[in-house]
N, C-alpha and C. Protein backbone atom coordinates (compact mmCIF):
# COMPACT_ATOMS: atom_id res chain seq x y z
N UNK A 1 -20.19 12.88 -51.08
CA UNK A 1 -20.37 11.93 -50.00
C UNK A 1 -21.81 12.04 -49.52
N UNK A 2 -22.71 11.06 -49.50
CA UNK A 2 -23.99 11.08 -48.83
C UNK A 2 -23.64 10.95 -47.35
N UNK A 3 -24.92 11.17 -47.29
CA UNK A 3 -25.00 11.41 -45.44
C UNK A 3 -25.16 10.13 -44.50
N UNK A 4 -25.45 8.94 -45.49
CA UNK A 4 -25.10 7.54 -44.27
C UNK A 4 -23.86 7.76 -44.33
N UNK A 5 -22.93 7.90 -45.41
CA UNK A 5 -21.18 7.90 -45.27
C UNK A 5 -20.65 9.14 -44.36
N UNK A 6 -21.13 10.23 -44.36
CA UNK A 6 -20.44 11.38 -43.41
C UNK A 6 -21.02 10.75 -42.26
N UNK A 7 -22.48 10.29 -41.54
CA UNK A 7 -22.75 10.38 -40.52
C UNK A 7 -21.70 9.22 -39.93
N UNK A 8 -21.57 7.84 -40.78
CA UNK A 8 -20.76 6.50 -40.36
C UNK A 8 -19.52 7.11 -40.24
N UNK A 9 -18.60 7.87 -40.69
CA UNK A 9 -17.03 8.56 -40.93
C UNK A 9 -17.19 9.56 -39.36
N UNK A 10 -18.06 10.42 -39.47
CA UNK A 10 -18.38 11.09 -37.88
C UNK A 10 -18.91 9.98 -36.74
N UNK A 11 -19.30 8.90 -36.70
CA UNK A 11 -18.93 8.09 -36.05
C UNK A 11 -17.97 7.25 -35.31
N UNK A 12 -17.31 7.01 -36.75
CA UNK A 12 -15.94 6.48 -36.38
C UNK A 12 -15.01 7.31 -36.11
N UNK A 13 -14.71 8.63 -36.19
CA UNK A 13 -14.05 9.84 -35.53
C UNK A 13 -14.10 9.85 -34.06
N UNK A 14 -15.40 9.99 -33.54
CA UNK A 14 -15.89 10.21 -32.38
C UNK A 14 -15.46 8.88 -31.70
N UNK A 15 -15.30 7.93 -31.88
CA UNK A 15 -15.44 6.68 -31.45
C UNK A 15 -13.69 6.62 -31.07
N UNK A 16 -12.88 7.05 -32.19
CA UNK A 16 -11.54 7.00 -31.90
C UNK A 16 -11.13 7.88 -31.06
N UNK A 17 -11.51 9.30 -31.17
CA UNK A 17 -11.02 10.19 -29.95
C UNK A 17 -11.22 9.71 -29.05
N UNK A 18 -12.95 9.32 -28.50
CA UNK A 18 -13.22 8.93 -27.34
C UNK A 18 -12.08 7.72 -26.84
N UNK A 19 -11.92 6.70 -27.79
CA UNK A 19 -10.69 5.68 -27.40
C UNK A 19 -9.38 5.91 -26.87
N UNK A 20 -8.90 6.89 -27.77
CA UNK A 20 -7.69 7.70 -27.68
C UNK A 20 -8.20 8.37 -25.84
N UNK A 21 -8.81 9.26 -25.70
CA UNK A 21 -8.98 10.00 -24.73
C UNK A 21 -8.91 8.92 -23.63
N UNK A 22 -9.53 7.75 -23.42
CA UNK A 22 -10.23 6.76 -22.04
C UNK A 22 -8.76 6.39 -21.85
N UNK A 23 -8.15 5.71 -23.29
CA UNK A 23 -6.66 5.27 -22.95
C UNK A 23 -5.60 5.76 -22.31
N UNK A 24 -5.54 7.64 -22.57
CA UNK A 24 -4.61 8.37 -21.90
C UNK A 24 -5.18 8.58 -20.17
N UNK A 25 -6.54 8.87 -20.04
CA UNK A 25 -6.82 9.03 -18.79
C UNK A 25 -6.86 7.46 -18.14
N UNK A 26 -6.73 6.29 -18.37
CA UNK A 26 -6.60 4.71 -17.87
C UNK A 26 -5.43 4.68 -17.38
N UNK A 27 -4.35 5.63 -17.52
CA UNK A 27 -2.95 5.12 -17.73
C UNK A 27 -2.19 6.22 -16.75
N UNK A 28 -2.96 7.32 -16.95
CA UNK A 28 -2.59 8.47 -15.62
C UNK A 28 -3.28 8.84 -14.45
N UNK A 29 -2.47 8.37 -13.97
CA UNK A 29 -2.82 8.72 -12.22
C UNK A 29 -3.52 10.27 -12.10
N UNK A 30 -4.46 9.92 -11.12
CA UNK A 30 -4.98 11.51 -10.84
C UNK A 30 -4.71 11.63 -9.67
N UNK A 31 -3.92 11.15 -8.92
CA UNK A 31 -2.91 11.62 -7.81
C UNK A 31 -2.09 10.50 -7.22
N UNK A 32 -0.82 11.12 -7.12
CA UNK A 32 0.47 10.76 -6.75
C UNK A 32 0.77 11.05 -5.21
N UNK A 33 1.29 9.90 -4.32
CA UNK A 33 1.33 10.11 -3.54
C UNK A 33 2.87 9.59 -3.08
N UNK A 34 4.17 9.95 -1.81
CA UNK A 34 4.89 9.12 -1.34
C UNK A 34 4.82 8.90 0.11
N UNK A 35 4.97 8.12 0.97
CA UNK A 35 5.16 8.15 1.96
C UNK A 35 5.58 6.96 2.74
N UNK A 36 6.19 6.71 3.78
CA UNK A 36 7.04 6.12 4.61
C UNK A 36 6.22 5.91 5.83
N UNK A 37 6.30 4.07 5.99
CA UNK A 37 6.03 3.68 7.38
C UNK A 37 6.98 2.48 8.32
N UNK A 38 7.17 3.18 9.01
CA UNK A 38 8.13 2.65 10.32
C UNK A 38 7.43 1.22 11.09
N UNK A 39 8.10 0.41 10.70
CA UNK A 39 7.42 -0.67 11.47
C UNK A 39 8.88 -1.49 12.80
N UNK A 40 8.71 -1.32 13.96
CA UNK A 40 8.98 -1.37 14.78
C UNK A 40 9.24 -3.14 15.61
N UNK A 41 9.14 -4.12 15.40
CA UNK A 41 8.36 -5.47 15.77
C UNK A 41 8.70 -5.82 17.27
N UNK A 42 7.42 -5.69 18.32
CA UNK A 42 7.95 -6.21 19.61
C UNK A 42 9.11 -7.52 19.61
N UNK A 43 9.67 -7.36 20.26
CA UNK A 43 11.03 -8.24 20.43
C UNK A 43 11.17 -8.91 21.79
N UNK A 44 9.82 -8.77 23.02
CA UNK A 44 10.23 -9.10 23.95
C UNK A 44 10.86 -8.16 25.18
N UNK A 45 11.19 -7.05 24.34
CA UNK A 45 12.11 -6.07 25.61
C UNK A 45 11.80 -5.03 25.12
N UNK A 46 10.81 -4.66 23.95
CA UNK A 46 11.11 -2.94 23.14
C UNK A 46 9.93 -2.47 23.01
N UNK A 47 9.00 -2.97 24.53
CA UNK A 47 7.27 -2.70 24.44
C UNK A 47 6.96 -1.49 24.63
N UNK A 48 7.78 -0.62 24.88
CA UNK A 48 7.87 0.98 25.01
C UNK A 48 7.73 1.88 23.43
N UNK A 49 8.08 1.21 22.27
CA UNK A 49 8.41 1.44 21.41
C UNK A 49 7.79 0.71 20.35
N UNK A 50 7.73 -0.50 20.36
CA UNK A 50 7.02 -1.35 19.15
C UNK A 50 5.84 -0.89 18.94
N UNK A 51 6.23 -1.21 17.36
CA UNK A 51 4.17 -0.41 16.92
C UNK A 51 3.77 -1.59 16.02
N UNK A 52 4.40 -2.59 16.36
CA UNK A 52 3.85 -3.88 15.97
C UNK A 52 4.37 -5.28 16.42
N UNK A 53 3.76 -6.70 16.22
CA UNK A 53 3.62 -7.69 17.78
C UNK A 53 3.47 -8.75 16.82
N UNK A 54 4.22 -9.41 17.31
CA UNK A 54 3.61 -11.12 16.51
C UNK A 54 2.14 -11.51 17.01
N UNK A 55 1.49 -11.82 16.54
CA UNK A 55 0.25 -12.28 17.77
C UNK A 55 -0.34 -14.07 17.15
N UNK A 56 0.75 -14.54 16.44
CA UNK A 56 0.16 -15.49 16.07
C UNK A 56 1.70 -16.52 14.95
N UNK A 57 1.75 -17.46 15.61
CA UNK A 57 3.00 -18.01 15.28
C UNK A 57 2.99 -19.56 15.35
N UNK A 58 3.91 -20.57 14.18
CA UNK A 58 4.01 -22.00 13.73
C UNK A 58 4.01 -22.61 15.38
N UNK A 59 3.52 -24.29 15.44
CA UNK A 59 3.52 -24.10 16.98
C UNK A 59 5.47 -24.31 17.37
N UNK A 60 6.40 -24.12 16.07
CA UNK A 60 7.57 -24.40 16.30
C UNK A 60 8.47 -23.26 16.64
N UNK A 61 7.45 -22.03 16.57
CA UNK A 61 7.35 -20.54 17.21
C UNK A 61 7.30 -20.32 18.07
N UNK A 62 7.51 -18.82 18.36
CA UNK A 62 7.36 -18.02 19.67
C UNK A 62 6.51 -16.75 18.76
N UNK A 63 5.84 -15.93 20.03
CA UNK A 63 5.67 -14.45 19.62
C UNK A 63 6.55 -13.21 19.91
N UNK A 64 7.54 -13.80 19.93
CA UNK A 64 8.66 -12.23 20.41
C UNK A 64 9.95 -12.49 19.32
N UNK A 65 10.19 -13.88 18.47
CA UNK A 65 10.83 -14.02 17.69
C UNK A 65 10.42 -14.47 16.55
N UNK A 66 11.14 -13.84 15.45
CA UNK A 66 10.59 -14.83 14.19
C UNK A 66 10.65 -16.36 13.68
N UNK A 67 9.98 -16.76 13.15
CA UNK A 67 10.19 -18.28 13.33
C UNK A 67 10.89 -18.24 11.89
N UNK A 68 11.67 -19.56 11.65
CA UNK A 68 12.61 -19.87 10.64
C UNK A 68 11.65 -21.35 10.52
N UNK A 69 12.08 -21.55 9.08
CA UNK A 69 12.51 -20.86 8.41
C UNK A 69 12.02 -19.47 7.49
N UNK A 70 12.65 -18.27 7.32
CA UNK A 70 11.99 -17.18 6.60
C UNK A 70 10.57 -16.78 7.29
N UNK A 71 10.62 -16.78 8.74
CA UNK A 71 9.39 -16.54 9.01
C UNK A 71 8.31 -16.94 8.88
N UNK A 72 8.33 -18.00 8.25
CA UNK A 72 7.00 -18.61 7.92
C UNK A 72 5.86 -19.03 8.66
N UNK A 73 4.74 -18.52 8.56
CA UNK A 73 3.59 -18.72 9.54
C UNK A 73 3.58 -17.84 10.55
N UNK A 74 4.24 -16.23 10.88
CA UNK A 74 4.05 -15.67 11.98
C UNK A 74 3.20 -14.76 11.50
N UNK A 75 2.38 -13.95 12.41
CA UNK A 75 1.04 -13.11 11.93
C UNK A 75 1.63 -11.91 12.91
N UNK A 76 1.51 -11.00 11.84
CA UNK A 76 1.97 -9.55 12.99
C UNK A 76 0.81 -8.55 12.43
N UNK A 77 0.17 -8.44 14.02
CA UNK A 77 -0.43 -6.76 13.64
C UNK A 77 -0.14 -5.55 13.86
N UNK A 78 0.15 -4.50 12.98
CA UNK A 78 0.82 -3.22 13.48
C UNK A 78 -0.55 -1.57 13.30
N UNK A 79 0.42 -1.47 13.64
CA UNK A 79 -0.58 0.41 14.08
C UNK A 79 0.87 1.36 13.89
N UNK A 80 1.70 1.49 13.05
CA UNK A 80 2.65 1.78 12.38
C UNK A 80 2.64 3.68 11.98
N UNK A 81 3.68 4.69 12.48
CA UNK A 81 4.04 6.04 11.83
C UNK A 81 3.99 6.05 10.62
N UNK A 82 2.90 6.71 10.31
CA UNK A 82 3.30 6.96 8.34
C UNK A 82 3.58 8.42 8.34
N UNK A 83 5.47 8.89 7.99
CA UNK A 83 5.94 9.97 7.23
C UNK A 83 6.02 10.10 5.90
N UNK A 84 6.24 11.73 5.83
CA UNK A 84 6.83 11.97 4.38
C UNK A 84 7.60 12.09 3.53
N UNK A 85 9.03 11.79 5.14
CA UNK A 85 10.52 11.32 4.44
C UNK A 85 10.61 10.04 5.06
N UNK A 86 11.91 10.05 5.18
CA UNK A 86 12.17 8.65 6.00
C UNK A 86 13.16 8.33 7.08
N UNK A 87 12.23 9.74 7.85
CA UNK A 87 13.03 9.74 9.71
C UNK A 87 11.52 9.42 10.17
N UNK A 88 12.16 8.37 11.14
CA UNK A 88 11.26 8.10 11.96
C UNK A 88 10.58 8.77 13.03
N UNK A 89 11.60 9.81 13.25
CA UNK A 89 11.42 10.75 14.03
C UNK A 89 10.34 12.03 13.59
N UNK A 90 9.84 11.86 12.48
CA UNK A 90 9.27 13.24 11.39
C UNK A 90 7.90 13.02 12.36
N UNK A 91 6.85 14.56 12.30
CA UNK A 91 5.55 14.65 12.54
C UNK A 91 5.05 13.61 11.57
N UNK A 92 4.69 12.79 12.46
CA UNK A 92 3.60 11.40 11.48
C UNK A 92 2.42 12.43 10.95
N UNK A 93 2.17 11.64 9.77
CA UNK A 93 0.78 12.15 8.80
C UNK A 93 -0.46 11.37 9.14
N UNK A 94 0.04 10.62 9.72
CA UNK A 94 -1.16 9.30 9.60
C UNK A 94 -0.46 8.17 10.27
N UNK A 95 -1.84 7.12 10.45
CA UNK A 95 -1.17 5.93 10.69
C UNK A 95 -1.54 4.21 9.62
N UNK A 96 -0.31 3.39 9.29
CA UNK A 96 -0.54 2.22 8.81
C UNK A 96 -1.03 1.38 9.97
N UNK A 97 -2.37 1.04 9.17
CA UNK A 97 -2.97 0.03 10.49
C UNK A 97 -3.38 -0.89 9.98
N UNK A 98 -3.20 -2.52 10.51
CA UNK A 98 -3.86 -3.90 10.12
C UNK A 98 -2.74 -4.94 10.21
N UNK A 99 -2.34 -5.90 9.12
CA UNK A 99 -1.70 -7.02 9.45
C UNK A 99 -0.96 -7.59 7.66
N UNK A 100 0.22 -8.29 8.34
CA UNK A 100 0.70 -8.95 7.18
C UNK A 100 0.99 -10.15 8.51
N UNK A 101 1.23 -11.25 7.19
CA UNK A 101 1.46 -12.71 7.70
C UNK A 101 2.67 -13.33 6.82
N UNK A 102 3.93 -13.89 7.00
CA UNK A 102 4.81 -14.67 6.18
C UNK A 102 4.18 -15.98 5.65
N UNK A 103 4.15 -16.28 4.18
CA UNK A 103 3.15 -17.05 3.80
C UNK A 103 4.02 -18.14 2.94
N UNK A 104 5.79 -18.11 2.99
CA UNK A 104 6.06 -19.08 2.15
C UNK A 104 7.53 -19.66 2.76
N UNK A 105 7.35 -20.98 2.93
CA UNK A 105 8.36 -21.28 3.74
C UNK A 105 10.07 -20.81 2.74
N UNK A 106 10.07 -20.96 1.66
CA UNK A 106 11.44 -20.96 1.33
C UNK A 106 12.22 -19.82 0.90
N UNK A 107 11.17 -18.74 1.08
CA UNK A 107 11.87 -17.18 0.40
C UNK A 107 10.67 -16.29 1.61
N UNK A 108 11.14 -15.21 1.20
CA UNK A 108 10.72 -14.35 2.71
C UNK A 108 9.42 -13.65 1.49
N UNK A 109 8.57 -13.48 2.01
CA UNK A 109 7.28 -13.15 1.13
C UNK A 109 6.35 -12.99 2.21
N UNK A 110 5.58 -12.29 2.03
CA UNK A 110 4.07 -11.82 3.01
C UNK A 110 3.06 -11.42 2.37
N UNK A 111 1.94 -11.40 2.92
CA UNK A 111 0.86 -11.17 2.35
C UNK A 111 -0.10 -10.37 3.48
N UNK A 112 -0.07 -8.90 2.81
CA UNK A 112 -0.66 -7.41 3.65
C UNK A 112 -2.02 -6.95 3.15
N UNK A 113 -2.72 -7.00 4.50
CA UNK A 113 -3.96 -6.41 4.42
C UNK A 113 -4.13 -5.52 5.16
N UNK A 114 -3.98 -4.07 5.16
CA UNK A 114 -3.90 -2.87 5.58
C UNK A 114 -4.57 -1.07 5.59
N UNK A 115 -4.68 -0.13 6.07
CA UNK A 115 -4.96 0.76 5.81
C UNK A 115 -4.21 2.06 6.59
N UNK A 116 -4.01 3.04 5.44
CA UNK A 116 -3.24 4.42 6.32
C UNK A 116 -4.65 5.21 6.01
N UNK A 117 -4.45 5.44 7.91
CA UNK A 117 -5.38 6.34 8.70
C UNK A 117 -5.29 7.79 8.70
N UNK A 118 -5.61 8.89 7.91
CA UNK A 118 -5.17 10.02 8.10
C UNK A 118 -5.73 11.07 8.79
N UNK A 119 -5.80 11.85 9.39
CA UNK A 119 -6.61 12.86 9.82
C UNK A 119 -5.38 14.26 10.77
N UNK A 120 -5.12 14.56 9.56
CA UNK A 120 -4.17 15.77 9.46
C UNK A 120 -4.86 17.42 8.69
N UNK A 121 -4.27 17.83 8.58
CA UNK A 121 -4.33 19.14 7.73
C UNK A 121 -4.52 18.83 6.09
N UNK A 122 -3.61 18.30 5.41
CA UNK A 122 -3.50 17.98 4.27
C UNK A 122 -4.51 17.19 4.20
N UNK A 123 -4.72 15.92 4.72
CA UNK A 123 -5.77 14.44 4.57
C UNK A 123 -6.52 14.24 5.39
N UNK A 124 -7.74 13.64 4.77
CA UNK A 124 -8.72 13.08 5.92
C UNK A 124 -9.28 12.24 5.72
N UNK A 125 -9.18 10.87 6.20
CA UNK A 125 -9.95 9.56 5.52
C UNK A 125 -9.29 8.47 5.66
N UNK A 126 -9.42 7.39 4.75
CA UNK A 126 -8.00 6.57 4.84
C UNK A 126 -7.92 5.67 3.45
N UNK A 127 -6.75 4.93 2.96
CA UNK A 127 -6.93 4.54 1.82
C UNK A 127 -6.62 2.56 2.43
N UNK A 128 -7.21 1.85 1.43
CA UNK A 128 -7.14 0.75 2.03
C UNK A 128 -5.73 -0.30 1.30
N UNK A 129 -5.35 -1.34 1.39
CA UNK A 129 -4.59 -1.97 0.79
C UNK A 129 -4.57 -3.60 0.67
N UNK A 130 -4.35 -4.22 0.15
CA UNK A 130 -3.78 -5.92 -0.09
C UNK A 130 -3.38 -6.54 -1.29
N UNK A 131 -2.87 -7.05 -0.57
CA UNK A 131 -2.01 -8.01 -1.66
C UNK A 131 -0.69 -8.71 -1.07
N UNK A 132 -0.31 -9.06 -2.42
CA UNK A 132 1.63 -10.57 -2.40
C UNK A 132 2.25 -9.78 -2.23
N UNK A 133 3.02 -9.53 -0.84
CA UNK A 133 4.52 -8.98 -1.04
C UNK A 133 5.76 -9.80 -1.17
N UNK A 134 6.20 -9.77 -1.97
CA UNK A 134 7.32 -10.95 -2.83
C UNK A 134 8.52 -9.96 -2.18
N UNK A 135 9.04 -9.91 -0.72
CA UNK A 135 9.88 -9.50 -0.15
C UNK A 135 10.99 -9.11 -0.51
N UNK A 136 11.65 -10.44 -1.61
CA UNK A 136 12.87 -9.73 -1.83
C UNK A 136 13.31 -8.97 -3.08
N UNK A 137 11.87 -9.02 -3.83
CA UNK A 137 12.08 -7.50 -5.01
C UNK A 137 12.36 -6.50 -4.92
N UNK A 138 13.40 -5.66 -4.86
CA UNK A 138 13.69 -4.61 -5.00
C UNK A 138 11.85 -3.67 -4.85
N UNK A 139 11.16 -3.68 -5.76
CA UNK A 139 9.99 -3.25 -5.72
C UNK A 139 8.84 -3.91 -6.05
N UNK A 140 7.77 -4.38 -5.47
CA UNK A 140 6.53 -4.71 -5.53
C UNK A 140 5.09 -3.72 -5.19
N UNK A 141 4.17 -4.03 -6.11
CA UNK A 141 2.92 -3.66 -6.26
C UNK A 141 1.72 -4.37 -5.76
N UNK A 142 1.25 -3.92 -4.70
CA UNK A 142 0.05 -3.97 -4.30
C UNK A 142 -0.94 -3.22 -4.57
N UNK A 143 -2.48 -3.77 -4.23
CA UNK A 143 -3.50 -2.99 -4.61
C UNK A 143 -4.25 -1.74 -4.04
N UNK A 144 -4.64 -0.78 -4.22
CA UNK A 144 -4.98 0.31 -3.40
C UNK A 144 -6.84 -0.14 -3.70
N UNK A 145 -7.52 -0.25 -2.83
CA UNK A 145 -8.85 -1.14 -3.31
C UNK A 145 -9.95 -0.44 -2.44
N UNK A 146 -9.59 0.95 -2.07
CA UNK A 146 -10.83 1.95 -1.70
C UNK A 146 -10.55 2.81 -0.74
N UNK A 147 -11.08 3.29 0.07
CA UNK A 147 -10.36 4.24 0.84
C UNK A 147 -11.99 5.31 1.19
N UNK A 148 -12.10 6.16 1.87
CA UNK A 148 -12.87 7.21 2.70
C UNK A 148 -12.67 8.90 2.58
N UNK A 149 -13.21 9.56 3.00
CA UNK A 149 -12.89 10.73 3.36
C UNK A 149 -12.39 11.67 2.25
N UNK A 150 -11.27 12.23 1.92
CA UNK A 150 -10.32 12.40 0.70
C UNK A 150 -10.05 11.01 -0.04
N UNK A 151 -10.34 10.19 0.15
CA UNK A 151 -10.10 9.11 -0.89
C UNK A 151 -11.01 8.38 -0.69
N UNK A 152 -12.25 8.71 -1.19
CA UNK A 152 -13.91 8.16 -1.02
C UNK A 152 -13.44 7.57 -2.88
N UNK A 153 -13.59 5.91 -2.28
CA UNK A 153 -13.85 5.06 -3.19
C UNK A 153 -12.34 5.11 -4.24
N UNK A 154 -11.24 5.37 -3.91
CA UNK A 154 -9.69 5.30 -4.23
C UNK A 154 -9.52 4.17 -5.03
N UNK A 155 -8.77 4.18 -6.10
CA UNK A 155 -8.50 2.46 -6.83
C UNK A 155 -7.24 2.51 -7.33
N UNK A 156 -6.24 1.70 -7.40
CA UNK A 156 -4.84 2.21 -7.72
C UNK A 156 -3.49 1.34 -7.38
N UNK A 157 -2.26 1.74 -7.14
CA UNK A 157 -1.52 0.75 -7.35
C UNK A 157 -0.53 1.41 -6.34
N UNK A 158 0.00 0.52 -5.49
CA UNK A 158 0.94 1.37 -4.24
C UNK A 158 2.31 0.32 -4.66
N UNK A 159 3.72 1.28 -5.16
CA UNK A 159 4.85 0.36 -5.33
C UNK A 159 4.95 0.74 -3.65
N UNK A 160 5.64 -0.87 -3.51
CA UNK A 160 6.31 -0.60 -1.82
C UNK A 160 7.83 -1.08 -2.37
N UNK A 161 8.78 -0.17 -1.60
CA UNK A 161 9.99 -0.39 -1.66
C UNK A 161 10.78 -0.84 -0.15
N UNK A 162 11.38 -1.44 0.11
CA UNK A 162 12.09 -1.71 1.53
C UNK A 162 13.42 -0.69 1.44
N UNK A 163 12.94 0.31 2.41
CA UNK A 163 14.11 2.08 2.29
C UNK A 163 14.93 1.35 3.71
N UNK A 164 14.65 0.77 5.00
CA UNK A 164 15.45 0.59 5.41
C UNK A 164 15.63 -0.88 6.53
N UNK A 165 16.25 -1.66 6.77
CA UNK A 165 15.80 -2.66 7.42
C UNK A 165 17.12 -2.86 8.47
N UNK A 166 16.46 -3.22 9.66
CA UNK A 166 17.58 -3.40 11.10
C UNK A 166 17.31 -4.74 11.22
N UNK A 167 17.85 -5.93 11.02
CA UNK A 167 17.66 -7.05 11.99
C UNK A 167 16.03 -7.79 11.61
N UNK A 168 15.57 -8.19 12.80
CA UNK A 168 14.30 -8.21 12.50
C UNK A 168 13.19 -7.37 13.52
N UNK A 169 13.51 -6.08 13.72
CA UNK A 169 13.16 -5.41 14.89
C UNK A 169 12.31 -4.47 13.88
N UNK A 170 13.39 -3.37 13.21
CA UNK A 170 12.76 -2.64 12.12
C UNK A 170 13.01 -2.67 11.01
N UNK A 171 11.59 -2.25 10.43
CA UNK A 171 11.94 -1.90 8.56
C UNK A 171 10.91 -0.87 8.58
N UNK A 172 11.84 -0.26 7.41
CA UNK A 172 10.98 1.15 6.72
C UNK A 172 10.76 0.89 5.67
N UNK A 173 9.59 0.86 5.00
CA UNK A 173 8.77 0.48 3.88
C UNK A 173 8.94 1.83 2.87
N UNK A 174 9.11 2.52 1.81
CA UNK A 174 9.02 3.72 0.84
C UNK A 174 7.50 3.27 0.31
N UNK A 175 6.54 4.09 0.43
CA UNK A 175 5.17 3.23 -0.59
C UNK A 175 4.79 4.75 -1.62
N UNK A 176 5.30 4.46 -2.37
CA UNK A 176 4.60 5.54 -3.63
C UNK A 176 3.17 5.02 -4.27
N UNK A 177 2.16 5.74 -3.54
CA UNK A 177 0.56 5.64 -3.94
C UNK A 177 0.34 6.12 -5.45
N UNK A 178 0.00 5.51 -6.35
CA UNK A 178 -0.82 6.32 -7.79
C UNK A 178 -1.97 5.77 -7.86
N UNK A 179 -3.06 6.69 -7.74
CA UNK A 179 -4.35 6.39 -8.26
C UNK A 179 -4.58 6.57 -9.18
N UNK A 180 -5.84 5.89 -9.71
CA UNK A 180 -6.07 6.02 -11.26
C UNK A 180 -7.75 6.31 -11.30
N UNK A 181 -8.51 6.14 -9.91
CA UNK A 181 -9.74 6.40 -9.57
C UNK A 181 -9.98 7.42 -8.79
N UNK A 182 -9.95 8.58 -9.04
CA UNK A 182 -10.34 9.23 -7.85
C UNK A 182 -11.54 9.92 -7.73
N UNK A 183 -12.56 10.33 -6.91
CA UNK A 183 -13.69 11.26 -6.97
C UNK A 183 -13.74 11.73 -6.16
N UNK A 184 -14.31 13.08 -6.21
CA UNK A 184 -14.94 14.43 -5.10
C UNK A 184 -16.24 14.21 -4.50
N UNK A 185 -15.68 14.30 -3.21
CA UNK A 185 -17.12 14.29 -2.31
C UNK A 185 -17.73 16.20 -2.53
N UNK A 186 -19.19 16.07 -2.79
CA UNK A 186 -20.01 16.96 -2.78
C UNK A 186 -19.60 17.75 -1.53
């Protein structure tokens, strides 16, 4: 074998591991996360307690009820308990903070632009979020699209699951975080 053929053959070696290698690390998360947020919705009588408010509603609306059909057109901002099971009652880790809006009149769907705030023992920083929540999937994926602190510059994929729902007062969201970007601050 001459040496343009070994050097081209050690080329294409190198070229496949490296492929092989980018593909397995593209595909695994370099950290896994679960956690639970309590969303509360003022109702008019539960201002002691709500950790989130209509503040913006169809003019065939109110802000203390949801508008029908499927909510469509009400804007709620929350400041929401994020645990690590799913009692509401648990030492919060953090908090979900920002807004979703109901965006389709004939099926219940929203669309969340958000961030959990952490500054605990374990975490410090916050990771950001948005995207389609197609409500009545069993499970949907939104985007994890940066984040601070322990999650300086975060990129990744948050399934949200609906773990528990009352009425239209509360729901508990399950959100299992996987990143696929992560880096160390110096």
């Amino acid at each position: 074998m001459d040496s343009k053929s070994l050097f081209a053959t050690l080329c294409i070696l190198l070229l496949s591991i490296s492929a092989q290698s980018y593909t397995r690390r593209a595909h695994t998360p370099c950290k896994e996360m679960v956690f639970y947020f309590h969303d509360i919705v003022y109702n008019g009588e539960n201002y002691k307690n709500a950790t989130s408010a209509i503040v913006g509603a169809p003019e065939w609306g109110n802000r203390t009820i949801m508008a029908s059909p499927n909510n469509f057109g009400d804007l709620i901002v929350f400041d929401d308990p994020i645990t690590l099971d799913n009692n509401l009652h648990s030492t919060p880790v953090g908090r979900a903070q920002g807004m979703y809006f109901y965006d389709q009149m004939d099926t219940f769907s929203s669309w969340l632009g958000f961030s959990f705030v952490f500054n605990n023992t374990d975490y410090k920083g916050s990771l950001n979020f948005a995207g389609h929540d197609p409500l009545m999937n069993k499970t949907r994926d939104i985007s994890v699209i940066g984040g601070t602190g322990d999650f300086f510059m975060a990129r990744g994929i948050a399934t949200l699951s609906t773990d528990a729902f009352e009425g239209s007062v509360y729901f508990r969201l399950r959100v299992h975080i996987k990143l696929y970007e992560c880096w160390k601050l110096l």
